[in-house]
Every structure is written in structure tokens, then in C-alpha cells.
Protein backbone atom coordinates (compact mmCIF):
# COMPACT_ATOMS: atom_id res chain seq x y z
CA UNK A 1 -21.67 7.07 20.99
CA UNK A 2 -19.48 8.80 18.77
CA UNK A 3 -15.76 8.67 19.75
CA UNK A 4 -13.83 10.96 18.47
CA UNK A 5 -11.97 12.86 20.16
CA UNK A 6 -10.42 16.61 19.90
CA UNK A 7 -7.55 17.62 22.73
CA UNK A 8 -6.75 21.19 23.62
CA UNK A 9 -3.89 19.88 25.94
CA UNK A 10 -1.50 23.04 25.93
CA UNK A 11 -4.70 25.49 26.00
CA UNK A 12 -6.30 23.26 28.94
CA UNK A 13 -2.92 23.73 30.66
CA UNK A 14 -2.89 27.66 29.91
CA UNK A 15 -6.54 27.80 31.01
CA UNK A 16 -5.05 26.04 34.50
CA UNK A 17 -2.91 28.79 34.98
CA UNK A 18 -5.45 32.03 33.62
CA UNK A 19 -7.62 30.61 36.90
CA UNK A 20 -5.43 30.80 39.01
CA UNK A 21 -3.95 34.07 38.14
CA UNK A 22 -7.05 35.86 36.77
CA UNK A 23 -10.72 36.04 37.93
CA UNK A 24 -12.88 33.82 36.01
CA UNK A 25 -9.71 32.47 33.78
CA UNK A 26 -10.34 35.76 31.12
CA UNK A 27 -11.18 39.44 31.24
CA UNK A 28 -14.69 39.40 29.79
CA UNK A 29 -17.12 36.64 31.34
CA UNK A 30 -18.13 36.05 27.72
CA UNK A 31 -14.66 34.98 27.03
CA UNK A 32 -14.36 31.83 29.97
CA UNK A 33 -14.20 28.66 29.60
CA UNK A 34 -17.33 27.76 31.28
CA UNK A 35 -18.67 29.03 27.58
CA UNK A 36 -17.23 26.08 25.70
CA UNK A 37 -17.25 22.62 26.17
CA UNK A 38 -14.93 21.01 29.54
CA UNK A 39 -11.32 20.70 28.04
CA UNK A 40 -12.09 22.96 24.83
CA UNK A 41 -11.41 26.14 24.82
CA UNK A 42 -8.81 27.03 22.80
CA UNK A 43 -6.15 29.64 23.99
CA UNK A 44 -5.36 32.43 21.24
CA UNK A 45 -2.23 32.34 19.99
CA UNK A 46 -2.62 34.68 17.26
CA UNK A 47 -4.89 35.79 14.47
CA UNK A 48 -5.14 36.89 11.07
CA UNK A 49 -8.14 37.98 9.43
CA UNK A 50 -10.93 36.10 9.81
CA UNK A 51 -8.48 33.13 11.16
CA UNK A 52 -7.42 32.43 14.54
CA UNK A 53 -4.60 29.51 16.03
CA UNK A 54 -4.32 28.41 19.59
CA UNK A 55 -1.48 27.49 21.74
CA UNK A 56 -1.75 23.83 20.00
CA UNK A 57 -1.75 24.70 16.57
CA UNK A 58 -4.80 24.36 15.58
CA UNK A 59 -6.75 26.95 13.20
CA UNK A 60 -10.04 27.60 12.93
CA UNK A 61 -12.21 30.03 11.29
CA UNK A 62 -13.86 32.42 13.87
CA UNK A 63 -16.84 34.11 13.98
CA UNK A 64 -18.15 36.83 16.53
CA UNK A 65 -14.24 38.09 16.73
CA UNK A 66 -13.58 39.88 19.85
CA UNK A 67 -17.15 39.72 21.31
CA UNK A 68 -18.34 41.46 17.78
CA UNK A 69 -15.10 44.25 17.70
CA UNK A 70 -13.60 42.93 14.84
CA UNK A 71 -15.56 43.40 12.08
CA UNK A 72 -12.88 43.68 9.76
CA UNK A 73 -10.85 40.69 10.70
CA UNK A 74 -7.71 40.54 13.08
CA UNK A 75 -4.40 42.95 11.56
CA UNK A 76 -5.98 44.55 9.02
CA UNK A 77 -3.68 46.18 7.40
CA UNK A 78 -5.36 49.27 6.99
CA UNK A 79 -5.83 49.93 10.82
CA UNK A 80 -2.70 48.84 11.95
CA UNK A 81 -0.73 51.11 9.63
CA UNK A 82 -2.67 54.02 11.04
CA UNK A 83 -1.85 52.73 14.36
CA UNK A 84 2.19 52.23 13.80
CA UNK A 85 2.11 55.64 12.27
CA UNK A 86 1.13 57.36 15.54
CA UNK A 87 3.18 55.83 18.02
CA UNK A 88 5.74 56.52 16.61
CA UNK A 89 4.36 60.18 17.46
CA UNK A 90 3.22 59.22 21.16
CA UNK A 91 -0.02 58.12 22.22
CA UNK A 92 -1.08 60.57 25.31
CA UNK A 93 0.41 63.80 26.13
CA UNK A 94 -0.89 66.38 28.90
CA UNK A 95 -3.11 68.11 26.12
CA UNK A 96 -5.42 67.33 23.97
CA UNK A 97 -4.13 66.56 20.42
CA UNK A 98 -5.36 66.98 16.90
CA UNK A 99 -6.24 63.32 16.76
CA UNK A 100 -9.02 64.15 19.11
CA UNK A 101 -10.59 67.17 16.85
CA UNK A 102 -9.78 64.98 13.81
CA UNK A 103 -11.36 61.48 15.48
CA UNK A 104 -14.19 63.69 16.40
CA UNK A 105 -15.19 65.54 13.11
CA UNK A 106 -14.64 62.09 11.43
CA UNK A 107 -17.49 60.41 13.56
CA UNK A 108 -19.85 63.26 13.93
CA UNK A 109 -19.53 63.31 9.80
CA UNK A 110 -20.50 59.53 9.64
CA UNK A 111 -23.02 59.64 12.45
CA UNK A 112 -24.60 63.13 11.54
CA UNK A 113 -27.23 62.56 13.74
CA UNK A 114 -25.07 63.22 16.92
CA UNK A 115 -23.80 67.31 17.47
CA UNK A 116 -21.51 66.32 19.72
CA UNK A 117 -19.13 63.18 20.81
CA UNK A 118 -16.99 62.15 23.37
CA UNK A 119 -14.72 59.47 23.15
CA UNK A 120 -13.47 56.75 26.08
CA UNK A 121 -12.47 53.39 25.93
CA UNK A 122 -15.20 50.68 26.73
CA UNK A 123 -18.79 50.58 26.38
CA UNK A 124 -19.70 50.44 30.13
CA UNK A 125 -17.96 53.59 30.81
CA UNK A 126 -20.38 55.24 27.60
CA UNK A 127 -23.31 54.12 28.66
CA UNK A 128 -22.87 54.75 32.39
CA UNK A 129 -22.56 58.71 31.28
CA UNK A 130 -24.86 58.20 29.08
CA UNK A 131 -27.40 57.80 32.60
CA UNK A 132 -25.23 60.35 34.75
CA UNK A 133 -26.38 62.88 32.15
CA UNK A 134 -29.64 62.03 31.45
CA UNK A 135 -30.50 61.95 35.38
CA UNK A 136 -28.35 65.20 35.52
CA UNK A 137 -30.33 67.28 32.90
CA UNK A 138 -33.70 65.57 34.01
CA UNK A 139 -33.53 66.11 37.94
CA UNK A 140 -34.73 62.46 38.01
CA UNK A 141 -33.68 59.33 39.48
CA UNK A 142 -35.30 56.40 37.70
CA UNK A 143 -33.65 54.60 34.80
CA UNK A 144 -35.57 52.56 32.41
CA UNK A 145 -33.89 49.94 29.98
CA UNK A 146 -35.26 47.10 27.52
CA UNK A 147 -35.56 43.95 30.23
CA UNK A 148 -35.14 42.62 26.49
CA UNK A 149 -31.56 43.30 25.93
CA UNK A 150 -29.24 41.00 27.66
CA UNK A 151 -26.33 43.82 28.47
CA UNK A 152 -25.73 47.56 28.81
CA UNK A 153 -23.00 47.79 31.63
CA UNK A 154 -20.73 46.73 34.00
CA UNK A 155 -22.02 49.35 36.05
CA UNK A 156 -24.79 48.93 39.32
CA UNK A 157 -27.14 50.66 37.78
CA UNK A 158 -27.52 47.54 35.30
CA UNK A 159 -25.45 44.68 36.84
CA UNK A 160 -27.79 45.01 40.02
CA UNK A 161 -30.73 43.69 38.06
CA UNK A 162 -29.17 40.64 36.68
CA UNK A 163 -28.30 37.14 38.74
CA UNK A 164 -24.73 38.24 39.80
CA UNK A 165 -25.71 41.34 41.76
CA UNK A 166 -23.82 40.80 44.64
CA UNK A 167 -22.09 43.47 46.48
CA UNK A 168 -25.12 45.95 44.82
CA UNK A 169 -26.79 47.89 47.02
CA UNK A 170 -30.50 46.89 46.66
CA UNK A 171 -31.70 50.79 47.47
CA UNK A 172 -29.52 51.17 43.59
CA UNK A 173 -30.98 48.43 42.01
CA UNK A 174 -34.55 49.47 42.89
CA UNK A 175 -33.82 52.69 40.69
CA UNK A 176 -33.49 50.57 37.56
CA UNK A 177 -37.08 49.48 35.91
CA UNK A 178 -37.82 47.37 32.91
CA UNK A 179 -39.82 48.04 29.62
CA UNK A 180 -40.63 45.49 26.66
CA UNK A 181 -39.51 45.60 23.30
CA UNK A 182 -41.99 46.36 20.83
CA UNK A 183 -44.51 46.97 23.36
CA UNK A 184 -45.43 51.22 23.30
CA UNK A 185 -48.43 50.58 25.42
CA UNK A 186 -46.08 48.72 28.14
CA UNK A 187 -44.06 51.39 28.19
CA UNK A 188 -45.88 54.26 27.98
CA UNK A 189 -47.71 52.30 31.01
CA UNK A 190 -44.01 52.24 32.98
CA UNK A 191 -43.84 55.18 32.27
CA UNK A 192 -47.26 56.66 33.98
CA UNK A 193 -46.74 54.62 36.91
CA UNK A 194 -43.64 56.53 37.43
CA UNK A 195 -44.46 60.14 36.37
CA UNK A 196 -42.22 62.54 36.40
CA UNK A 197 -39.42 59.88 37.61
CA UNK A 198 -38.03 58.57 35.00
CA UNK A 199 -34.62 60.29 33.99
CA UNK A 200 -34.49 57.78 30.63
CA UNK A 201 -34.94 55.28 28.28
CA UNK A 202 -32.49 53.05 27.42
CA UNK A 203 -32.03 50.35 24.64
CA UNK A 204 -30.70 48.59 21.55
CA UNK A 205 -32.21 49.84 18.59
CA UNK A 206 -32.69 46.91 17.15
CA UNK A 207 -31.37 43.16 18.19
CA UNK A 208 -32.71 39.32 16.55
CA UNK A 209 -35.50 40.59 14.88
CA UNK A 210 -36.64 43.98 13.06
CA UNK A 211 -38.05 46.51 15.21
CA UNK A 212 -41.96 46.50 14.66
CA UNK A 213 -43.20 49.31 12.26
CA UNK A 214 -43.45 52.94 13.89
CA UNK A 215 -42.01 51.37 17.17
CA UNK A 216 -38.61 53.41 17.20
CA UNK A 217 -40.99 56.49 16.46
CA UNK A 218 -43.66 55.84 18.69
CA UNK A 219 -40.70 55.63 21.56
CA UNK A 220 -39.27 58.95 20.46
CA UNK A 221 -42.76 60.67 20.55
CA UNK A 222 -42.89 58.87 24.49
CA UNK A 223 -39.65 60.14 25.65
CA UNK A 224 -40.43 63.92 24.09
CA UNK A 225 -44.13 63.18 25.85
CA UNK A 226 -42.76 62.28 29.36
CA UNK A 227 -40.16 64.40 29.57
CA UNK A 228 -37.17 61.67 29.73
CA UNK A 229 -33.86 60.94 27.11
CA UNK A 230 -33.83 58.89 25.19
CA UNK A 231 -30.68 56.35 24.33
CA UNK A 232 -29.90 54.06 21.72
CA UNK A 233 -27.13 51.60 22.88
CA UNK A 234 -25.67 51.33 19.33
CA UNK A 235 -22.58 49.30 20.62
CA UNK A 236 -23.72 46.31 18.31
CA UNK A 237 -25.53 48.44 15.78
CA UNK A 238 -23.50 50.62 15.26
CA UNK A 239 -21.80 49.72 11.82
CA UNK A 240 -23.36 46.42 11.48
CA UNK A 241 -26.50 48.30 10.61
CA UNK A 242 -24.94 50.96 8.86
CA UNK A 243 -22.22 53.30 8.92
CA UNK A 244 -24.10 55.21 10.67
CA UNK A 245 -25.80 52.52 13.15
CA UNK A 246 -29.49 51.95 13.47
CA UNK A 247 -30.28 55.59 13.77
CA UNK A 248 -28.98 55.55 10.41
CA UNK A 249 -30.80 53.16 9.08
CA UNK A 250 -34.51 53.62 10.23
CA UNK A 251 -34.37 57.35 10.36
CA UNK A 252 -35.24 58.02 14.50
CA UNK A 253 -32.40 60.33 16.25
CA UNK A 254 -32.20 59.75 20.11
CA UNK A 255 -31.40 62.16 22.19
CA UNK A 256 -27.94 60.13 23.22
CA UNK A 257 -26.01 57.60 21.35
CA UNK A 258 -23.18 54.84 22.59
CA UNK A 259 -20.75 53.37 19.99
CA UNK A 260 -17.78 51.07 20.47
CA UNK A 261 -17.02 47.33 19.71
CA UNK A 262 -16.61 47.61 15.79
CA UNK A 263 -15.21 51.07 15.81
CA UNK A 264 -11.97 50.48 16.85
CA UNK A 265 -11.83 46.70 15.37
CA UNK A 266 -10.15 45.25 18.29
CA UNK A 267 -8.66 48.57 19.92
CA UNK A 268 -9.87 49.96 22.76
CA UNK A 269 -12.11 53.05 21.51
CA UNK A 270 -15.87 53.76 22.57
CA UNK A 271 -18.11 56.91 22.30
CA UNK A 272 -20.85 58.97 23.37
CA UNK A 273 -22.38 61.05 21.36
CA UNK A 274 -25.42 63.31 21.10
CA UNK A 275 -27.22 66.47 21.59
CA UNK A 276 -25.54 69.85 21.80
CA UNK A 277 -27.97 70.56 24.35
CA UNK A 278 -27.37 67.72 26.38
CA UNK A 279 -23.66 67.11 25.70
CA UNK A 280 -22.57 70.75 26.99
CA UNK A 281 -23.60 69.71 30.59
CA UNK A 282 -20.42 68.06 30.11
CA UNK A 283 -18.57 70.67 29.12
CA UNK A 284 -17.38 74.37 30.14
CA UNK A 285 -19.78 76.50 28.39
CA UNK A 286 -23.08 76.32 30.05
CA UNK A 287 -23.92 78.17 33.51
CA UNK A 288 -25.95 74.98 35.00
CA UNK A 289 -23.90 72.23 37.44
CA UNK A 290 -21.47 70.61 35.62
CA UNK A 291 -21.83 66.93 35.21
CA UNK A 292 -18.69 64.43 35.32
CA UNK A 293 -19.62 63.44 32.00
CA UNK A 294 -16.52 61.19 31.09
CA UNK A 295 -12.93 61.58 32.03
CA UNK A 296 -10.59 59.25 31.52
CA UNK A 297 -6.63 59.12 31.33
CA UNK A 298 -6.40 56.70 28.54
CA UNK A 299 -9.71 57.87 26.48
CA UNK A 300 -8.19 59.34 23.62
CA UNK A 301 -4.69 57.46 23.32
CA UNK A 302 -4.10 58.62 19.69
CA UNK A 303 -3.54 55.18 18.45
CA UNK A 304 -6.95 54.17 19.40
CA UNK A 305 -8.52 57.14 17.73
CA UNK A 306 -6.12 56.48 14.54
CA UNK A 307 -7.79 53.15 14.48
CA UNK A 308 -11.41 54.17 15.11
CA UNK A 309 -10.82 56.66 12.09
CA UNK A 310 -9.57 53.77 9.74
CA UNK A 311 -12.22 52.01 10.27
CA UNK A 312 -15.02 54.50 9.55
CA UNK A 313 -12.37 54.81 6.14
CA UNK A 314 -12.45 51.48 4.89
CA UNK A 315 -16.26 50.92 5.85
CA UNK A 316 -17.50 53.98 3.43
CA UNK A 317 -15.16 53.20 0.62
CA UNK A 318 -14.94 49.44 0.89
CA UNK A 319 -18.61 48.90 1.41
CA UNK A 320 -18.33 46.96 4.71
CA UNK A 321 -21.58 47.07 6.01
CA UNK A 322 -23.04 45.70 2.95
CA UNK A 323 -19.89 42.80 2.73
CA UNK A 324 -21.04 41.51 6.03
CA UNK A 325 -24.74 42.08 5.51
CA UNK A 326 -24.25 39.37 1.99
CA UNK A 327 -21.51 36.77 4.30
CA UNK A 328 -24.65 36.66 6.81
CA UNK A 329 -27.06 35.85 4.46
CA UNK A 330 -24.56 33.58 2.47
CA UNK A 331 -24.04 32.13 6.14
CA UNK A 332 -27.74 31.61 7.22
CA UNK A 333 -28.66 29.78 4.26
CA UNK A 334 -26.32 27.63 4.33
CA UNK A 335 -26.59 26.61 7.56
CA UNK A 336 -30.70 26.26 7.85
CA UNK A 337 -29.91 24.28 4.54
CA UNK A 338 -27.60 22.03 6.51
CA UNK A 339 -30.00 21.19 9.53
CA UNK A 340 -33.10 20.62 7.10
CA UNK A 341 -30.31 17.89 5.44
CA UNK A 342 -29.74 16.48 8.66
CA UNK A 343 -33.48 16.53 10.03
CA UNK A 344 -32.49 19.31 12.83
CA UNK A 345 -34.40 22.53 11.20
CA UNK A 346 -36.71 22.90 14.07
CA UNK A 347 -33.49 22.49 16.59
CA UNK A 348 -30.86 24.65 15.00
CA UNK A 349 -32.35 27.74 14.50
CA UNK A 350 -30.54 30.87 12.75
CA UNK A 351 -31.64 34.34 13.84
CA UNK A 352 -30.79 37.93 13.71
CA UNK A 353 -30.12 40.37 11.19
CA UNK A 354 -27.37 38.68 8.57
CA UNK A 355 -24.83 41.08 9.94
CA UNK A 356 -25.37 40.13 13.48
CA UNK A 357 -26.15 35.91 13.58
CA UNK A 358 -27.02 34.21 16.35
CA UNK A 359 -27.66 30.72 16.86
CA UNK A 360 -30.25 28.61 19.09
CA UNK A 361 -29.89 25.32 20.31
CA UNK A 362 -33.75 23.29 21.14
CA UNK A 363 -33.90 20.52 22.64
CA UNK A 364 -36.47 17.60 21.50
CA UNK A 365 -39.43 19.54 23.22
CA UNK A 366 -38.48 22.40 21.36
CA UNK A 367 -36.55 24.08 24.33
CA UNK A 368 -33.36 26.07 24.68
CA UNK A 369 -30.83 23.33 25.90
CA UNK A 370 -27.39 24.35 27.16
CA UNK A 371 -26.27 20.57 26.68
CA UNK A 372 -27.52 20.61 22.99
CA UNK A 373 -25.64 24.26 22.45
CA UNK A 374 -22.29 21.98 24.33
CA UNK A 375 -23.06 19.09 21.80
CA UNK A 376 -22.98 21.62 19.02
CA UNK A 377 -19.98 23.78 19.77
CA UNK A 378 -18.31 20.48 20.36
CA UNK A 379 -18.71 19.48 16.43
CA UNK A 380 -17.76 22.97 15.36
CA UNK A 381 -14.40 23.31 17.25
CA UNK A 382 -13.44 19.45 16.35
CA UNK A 383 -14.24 21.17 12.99
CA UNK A 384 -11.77 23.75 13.19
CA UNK A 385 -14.67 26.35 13.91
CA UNK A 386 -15.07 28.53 16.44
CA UNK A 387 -18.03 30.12 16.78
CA UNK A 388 -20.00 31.33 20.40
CA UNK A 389 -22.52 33.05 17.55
CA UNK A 390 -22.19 33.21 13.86
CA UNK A 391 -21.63 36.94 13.54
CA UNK A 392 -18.95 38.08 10.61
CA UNK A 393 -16.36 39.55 9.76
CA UNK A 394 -15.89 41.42 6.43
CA UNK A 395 -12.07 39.05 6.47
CA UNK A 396 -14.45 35.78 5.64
CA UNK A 397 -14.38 34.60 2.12
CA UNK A 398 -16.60 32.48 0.03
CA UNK A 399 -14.93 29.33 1.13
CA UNK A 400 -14.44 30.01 5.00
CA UNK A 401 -18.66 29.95 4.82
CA UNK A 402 -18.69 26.89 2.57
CA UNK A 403 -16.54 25.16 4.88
CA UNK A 404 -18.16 26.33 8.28
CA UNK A 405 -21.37 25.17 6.38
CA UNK A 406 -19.74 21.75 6.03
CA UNK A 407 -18.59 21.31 9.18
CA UNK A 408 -22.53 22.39 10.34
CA UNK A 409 -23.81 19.64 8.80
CA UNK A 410 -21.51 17.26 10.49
CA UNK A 411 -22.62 18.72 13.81
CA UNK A 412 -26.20 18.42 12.59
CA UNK A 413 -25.76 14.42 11.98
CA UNK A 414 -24.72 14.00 15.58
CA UNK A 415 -27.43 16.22 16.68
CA UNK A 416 -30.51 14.42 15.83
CA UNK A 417 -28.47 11.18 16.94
CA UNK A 418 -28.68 12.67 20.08
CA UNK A 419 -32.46 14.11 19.69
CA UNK A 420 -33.27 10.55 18.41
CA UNK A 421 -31.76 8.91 21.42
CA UNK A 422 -33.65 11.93 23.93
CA UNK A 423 -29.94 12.33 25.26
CA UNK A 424 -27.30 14.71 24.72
CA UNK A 425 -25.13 12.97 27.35
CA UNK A 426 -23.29 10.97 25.43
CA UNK A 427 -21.68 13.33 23.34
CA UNK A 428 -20.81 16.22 25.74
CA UNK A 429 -17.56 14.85 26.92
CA UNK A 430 -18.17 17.09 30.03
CA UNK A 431 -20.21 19.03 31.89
CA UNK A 432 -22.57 21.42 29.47
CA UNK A 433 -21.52 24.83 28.92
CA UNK A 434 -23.29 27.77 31.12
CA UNK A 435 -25.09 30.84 30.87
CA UNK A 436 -22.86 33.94 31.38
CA UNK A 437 -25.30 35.51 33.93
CA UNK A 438 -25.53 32.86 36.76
CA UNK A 439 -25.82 33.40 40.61
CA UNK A 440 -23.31 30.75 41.43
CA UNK A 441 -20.59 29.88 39.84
């Protein structure tokens, strides 16, 4: 059994008191500590590009920054001098102001594939009238999403067809059906059984692997074919792709696009965007029922749009997209490297597109294992890496991925101890960590 040991004693203590003040011990499930190992996770002091230090001092290099928002690492000092400047000015007045026609022209220009955009502040709230409008100009009921795609909203529609759907009406959930990824025939199946009832069609673009040839296409052509909207989900996409998201990339326009997480690196900012068409139901100048499209008081605080803009700045002239696209592969290799060196290839697998890495953790029949993924995040943290996925940020430098590599391998060693032994147990120091979407806690 290995024994050394890494304390979090001043983060354990803060994590004491986040449970009993807060829900869960954090605002985003993904965040809690029942994702890390018992007694480690870290508190966040601060951070500083791709950098982070707990309430004990400790500093480690992080990937997957603010659940994939921070793209360009923590204070840059690009966005945050766009942010001082305006609140200075205020931040929300009674009216709109020009930061909303400015914020606006800047994203339809880098997202030309959208006429129209609307901007709030989280991703649930985006999607969600992203549905309401779909169902509004469709007279149907019915959504569809990928059963694929682990999360689109904190809303019924979705939440009610996941594990913690309690308090969900059942008659809400049973309006919410499932189609495969990469499967037109499925779908276009789904789609038959429910004719004429399907308002749309919901989905990532893209996720851990490619899409398969034509299949974006071939899901366009079914939408136009039955009737229904389409909507890419581009809140991970969406600048990790391109600058433009995946609809940028592979050339298919939906009907209705969501963007948030990296757009506002680490400030609240979100977006809907799409069709004139479409959009206007939202709006005052069309004679049909208007639809509560989004309306929010806080949903276009200048200082979040200031950001947002920034952003979309430093990715077309800094070349971010293609930064984080070469980190990821730099990244991957490295690591797949590491567990062939330590006899763990087939049981620490990489995958994803470079700018969007993911990790799996098999056990010794070749099976995810939430005790091996405890085992493994273990190593990283005593490492001084933190790391739920291994998605970058542009802030990572040659030697943060040399070193994360390093400390991958050392993980790796006391992985196949543990596959070699056909027990994790020893080496967990705790209970193992769990899966976000769980009936009981």
C-alpha cells in the first residue's frame, strides 16, 4: 500500500461549513466534493491563468477551468480591463445600452450563421427558450434530445429524464423523447412514431468523437422533412471548435443556436441565437402570439457583455482556438505515452477532440470504475494537478503539460499496482468518488 499522504485540512474544514450553509457544499453539482476523493477537494482561493491555490496553499495546474468557461485562463488581462472599464460606467440601467447593440453585432459577425441573438446569463435559461420557441412556432408538444449527451438544462423538460427527477411532474417528463447519435435511421424512426409531434431536435453538435460523415446534414434534411427545429447546443462547441462553434466548422446551420461557458471566460454571459424567422416570435414585430422568449433583469449587465466581446477579440487575433486545439494534442500524447510506460494504455484512456479532453478510468475487466477514476484523481491532486477532465486553457504553457504529463505517469505506476493486485481499495483513502446524476445522495 502506498502511504503517502496529501491533507486538505483548511479546505476540508471550509467544505464543513459550504454543507452546512449551501446545498450540496457548491453551486454546480459538478463542482461538490462527492467529485473528488473523501478529504480532497481543494477550496479556491484564487487563480491566475491556467493556475489555481486553495485555502492551504497549495497550487496546482487546472484543467477544465470553471466547468470549461475559462478558456483563456483565470484574470486575463484582456477581459478584465474591458470589464473595469465599464463599471466604472454602470452595469444595468432601465434601458437598453449600446453594449447590447455592440455585444450583439460582435457575435452575430463571428457566428454569421445566426440572424439574430439574444443574450442571458446561463446556459439552462438558453436552451430552455430555445424549446419554448420551437414548441411555440411548431404548435407541438414533444421535445426530442440526444439520450447521448449527458446535459442540456436545469430545466424539467430535461432534468425529468435523468436519476434526480424528483419533484418533476411525470405528465412533463413524458414530453421529452430520446434519439441516438449518429444513428439517422433511429431518428428519423422517433420521429415517425411521433408524427407531427415533435416541436424539435435538440443536441451537441459534436462531443468525444467526430460526428459520422453526412450525419449533421442528414439531421438537417430530417428536421426540414418533419417539420421540427432544429438546435445545436453549442455551449461546449462553441469556440473550442471554432470561433464560430461547430456550425462553423462542418458547415450545417440549425435553425437555433445556444452559446455560453467560454464566451464570457468565467463571467456570467450566455446566448441564443438564430433565425430571423424564428427569433422575431420573441420580439415586437410580428402579428402571431408573442412568446416569452428570454427576459431577464441581469441578462445584459454591461460588464458581462464587455467580457463576452473580449473574448471573441483575443480568440480571432490571438488564434485561440487553434492554441488549445495544439495544448490538447500536446496533452493527449503525452499522457497515452505515459500509461503505455506504466502498462495502463488499455485503462487510461484519452478521448475527445484535443480542445475538449476527457479522460476514462477501466477497471481490470475493461470497465468504467469510479474507484479507479478516485485512485487516479488521488495521484493527480497529491501532484499538484487538478483535473475532473483534461480540457485546456489557452493560459497552459509547454511546461504546465510536461509536468501534468509527469505527474500522469506517477498516477499510472500506482494504477496497475492496483490492477495487478484486482483492488483499488487500498489506495482510495475513502469512499470512491460519484457520478453527478445519482438518485440518492
Amino acid at each position: 500500500m502506498d502511504t503517502e499522504e496529501f491533507f486538505l485540512p483548511r479546505s476540508r474544514a471550509a467544505n464543513e461549513r459550504l454543507h452546512a450553509l449551501v446545498p450540496g457544499g457548491a453551486h454546480t453539482y459538478a463542482k461538490g466534493d462527492d467529485q473528488y476523493p473523501e478529504n480532497l477537494a481543494p477550496v479556491i482561493s484564487h487563480g491566475r491563468g491556467a493556475h489555481v491555490w486553495d485555502v492551504d496553499g497549495n497550487r496546482y495546474i487546472e484543467y477544465g477551468s470553471g466547468l470549461r468557461s475559462v478558456s483563456l485562463g483565470h484574470a486575463h488581462p484582456r477581459v478584465n480591463e474591458a470589464v473595469r472599464r465599464e463599471l466604472d460606467r454602470g452595469t444595468n440601467f432601465v434601458r437598453p445600452s449600446m453594449r447590447e447593440l455592440e455585444a450583439a453585432e460582435r457575435f452575430l459577425a463571428t457566428v454569421p450563421t445566426a440572424e439574430m441573438v439574444k443574450f442571458t446569463k446561463n446556459g439552462s435559461d438558453a436552451t430552455t427558450a430555445a424549446v419554448r420557441l420551437a414548441r411555440a412556432v411548431t404548435g407541438r408538444s414533444r421535445v426530442a434530445i440526444c439520450g447521448d449527451h449527458p446535459f442540456f438544462s436545469v430545466d424539467d423538460w430535461f432534468i425529468g429524464t435523468t436519476p434526480m427527477s424528483a419533484g418533476i411532474p411525470t405528465a412533463t417528463t413524458e414530453l421529452t423523447v430520446a434519439f441516438p447519435y449518429g444513428d439517422l435511421t433511429a431518428t428519423e424512426d422517433l420521429l415517425t412514431r411521433y408524427q407531427d409531434e415533435i416541436a424539435c431536435l435538440i443536441l451537441e453538435p459534436a462531443g468525444h468523437a467526430e460526428p459520422p460523415p453526412g450525419y449533421l446534414a442528414g439531421l438537417r434534411e430530417l428536421a426540414d422533412r418533419h417539420g421540427c427545429v432544429l438546435i445545436f447546443d453549442e455551449m461546449i462547441t462553441g469556440f473550442r471548435w471554432s470561433e464560430a462553434g461547430a456550425q462553423g466548422l462542418y458547415g450545417v446551420v440549425p435553425d437555433l443556436s445556444t452559446f455560453g461557458k467560454a464566451l464570457g471566460n468565467g463571467f456570467a454571459v450566455s446566448a441564443l441565437a438564430g433565425r430571423r424567422e424564428l427569433m422575431e416570435r420573441g420580439g415586437l414585430r410580428h402579428s402571431g402570439d408573442r412568446v416569452f422568449l428570454l427576459s431577464t433583469t441581469h441578462g445584459a449587465e454591461t460588464h458581462s457583455l464587455a467580457a463576452a466581446m473580449a473574448v471573441q477579440a483575443t480568440y480571432a487575433e490571438e488564434g485561440i482556438t487553434a492554441r488549445l486545439h495544439a495544448l490538447g494534442e500536446r496533452l493527449a500524447a503525452g499522457v497515452r505515452e505515459a500509461a503505455a510506460g506504466m502498462g495502463v494504455a488499455d485503462h487510461v484512456l484519452v478521448r475527445g477532440r484535443a480542445s475538449n479532453l476527457v479522460f476514462a478510468t477501466l477497471d481490470e475487466n475493461g470497465r468504467p470504475s469510479q474507484p479507479y477514476r478516485t485512485l487516479f484523481l488521488r495521484r493527480l491532486l497529491a501532484g499538484g494537478v487538478l483535473a475532473p477532465s483534461f480540457v485546456v486553457s489557452s493560459a497552459l504553457d509547454d511546461a504546465d503539460i510536461d509536468q501534468t504529463v509527469d505527474v500522469v505517469a506517477q498516477a499510472c505506476a500506482v494504477y496497475r499496482k492496483a490492477l495487478d493486485a484486482a483492488d483499488p481499495t487500498p489506495w482510495l483513502g475513502g469512499r470512491p468518488v460519484k457520478p453527478v446524476f445519482r438518485r440518492l445522495a
